[in-house]
Protein backbone atom coordinates (compact mmCIF):
# COMPACT_ATOMS: atom_id res chain seq x y z
CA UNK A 1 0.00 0.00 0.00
CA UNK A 2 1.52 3.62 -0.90
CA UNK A 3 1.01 6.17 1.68
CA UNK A 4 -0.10 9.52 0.62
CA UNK A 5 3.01 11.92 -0.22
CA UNK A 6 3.57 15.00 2.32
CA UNK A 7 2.43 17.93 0.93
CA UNK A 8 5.94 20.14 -0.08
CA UNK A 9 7.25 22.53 2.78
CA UNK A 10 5.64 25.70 2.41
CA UNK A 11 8.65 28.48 1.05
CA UNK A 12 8.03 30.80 3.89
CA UNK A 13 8.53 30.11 7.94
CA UNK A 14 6.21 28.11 9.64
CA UNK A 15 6.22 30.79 12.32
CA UNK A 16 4.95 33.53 9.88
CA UNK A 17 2.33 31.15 8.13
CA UNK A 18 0.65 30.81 11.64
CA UNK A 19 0.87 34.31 12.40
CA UNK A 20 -0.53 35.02 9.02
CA UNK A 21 -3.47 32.90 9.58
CA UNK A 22 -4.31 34.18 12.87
CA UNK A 23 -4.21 37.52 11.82
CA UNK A 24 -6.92 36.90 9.23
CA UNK A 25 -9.01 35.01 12.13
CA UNK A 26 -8.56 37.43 14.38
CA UNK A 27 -9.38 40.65 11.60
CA UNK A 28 -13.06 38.08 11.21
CA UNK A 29 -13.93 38.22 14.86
CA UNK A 30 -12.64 35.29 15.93
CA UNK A 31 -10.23 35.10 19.02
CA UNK A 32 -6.81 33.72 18.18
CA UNK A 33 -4.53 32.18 20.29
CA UNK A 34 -0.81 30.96 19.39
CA UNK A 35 1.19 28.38 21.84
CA UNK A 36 4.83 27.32 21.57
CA UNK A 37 5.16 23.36 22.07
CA UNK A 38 7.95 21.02 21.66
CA UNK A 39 6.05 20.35 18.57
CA UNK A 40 5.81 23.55 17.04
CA UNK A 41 3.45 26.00 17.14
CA UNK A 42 -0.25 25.90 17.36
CA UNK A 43 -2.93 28.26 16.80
CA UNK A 44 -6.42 27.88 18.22
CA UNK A 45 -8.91 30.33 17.12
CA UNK A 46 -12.48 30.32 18.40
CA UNK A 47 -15.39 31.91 17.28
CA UNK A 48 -18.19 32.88 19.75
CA UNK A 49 -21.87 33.91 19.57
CA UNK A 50 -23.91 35.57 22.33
CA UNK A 51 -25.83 32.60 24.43
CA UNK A 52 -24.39 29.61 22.44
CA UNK A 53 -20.99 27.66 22.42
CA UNK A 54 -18.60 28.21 20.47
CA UNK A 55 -16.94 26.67 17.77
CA UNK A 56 -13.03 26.22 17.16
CA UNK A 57 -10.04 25.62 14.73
CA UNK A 58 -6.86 24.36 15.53
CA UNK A 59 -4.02 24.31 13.07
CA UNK A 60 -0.29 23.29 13.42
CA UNK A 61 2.47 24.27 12.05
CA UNK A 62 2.50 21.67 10.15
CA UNK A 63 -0.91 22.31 8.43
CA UNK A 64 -2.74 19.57 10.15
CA UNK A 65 -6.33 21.43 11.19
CA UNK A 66 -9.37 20.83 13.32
CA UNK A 67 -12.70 22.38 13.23
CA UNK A 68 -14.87 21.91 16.20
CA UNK A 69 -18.08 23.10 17.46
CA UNK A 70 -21.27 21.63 19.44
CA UNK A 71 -24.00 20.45 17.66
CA UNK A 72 -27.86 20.22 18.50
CA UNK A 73 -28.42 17.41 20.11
CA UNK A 74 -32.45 18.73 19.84
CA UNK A 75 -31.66 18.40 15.73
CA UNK A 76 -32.57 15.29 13.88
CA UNK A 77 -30.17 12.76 12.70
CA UNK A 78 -30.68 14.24 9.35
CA UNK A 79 -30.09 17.30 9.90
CA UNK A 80 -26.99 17.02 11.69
CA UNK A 81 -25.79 15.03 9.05
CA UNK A 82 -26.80 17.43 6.21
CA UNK A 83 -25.05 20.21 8.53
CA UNK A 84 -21.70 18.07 8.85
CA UNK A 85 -22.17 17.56 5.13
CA UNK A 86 -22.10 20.92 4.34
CA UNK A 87 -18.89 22.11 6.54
CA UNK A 88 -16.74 19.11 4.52
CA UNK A 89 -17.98 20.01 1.43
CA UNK A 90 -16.97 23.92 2.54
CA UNK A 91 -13.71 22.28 3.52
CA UNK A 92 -12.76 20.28 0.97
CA UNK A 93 -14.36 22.13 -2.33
CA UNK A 94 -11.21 22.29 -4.40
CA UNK A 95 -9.63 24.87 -1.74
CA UNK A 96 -5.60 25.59 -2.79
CA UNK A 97 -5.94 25.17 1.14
CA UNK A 98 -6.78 21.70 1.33
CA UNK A 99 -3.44 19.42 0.79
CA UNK A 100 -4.74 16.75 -2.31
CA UNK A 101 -3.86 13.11 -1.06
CA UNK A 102 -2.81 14.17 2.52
CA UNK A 103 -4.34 11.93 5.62
């Protein structure tokens, strides 16, 4: 079985491609935070709406990313689906963002 290849090594510094990133977050409303780990570093960016949880994104250096937020649990199986279905279509529509092959 061939493993999927590692997307190349962006040309600028890690370090400024987080910054980067949390700048735009932060200019869209969203509260940014960047931590130094052995690792690397991490940002974690969380949007928040009056009277509901929030939702978050985490991305690493490395351009590994998480989205997450609370869902309805009042919502139908249906339409949770159909509402997850829609955020990894957003995701993964063909974005210069989203790393082809990468797991």
């Amino acid at each position: 079985m061939e493993l999927p290849q590692r997307p190349e090594a962006p040309a600028r510094a890690p370090a400024d491609w987080i910054r980067g990133i949390a700048a735009g977050l932060s200019a869209a409303g969203l509260s940014t935070v960047i931590a130094e780990t052995s690792a690397g570093l991490d940002l974690t960016a969380t949007a928040c709406r009056s009277g509901r949880r929030g939702a978050e994104v985490i991305i690493d250096e490395d351009g590994y990313a998480e989205l997450r937020w609370w869902t309805d649990q009042a919502a139908t199986p249906a339409a949770a689906t159909a509402a997850l279905a829609r955020v990894l279509a957003a995701a993964l529509a063909g974005s210069p963002a989203v790393a082809d092959g990468a797991s």
